[in-house]
Protein backbone atom coordinates (compact mmCIF):
# COMPACT_ATOMS: atom_id res chain seq x y z
CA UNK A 1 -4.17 -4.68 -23.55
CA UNK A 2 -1.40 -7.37 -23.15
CA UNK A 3 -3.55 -9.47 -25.20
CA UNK A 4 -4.15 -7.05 -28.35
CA UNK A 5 -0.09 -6.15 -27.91
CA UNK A 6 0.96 -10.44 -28.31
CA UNK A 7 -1.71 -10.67 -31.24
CA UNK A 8 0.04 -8.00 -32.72
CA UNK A 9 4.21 -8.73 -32.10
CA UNK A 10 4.14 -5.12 -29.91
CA UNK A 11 6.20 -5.58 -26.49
CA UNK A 12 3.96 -5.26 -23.21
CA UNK A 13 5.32 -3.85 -20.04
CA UNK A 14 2.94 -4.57 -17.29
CA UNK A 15 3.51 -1.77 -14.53
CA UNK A 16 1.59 -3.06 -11.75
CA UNK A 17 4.31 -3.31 -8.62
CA UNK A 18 3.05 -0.10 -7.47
CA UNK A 19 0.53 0.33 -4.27
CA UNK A 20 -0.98 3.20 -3.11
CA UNK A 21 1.84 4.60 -1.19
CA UNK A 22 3.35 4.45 -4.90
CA UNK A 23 0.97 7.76 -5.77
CA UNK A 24 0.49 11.40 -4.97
CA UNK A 25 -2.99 11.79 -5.28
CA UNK A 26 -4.27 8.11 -6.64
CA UNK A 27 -3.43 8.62 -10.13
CA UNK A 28 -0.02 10.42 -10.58
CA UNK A 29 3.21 8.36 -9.04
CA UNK A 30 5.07 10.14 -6.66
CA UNK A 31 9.01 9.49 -6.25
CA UNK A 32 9.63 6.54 -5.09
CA UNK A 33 6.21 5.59 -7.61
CA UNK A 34 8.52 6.76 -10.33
CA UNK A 35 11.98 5.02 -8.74
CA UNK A 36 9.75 1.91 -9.25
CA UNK A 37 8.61 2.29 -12.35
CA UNK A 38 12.28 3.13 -13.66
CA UNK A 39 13.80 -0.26 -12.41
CA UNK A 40 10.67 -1.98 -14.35
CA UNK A 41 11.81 -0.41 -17.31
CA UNK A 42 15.30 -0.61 -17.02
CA UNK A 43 14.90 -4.18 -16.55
CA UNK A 44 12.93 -4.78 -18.94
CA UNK A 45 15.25 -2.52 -21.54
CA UNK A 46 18.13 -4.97 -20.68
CA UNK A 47 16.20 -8.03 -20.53
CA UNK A 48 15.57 -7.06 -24.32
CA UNK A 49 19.03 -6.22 -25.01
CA UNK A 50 18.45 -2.52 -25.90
CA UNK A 51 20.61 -1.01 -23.26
């Protein structure tokens, strides 16, 4: 996927700091899954300079 998105220009955001405490049920992030996922984003946002 991060491939396809450089060959095309489209920003990639690789979530992958999450384990398996990270998830409710193996597939759907519980809170602190989602707390983590935030700060990736938010970082990323401001790394970007959109917030």
């Amino acid at each position: 996927m991060q491939e396809v998105c450089q060959k095309h220009g489209v920003h990639f955001l690789n979530i992958m700091a999450l384990n398996n405490e990270d998830f409710e049920d193996g597939l759907h992030p519980n809170a602190t899954g989602h707390q983590k996922i935030f700060e990736q984003v938010k970082d990323f946002l401001e790394e970007q300079n959109w917030i």
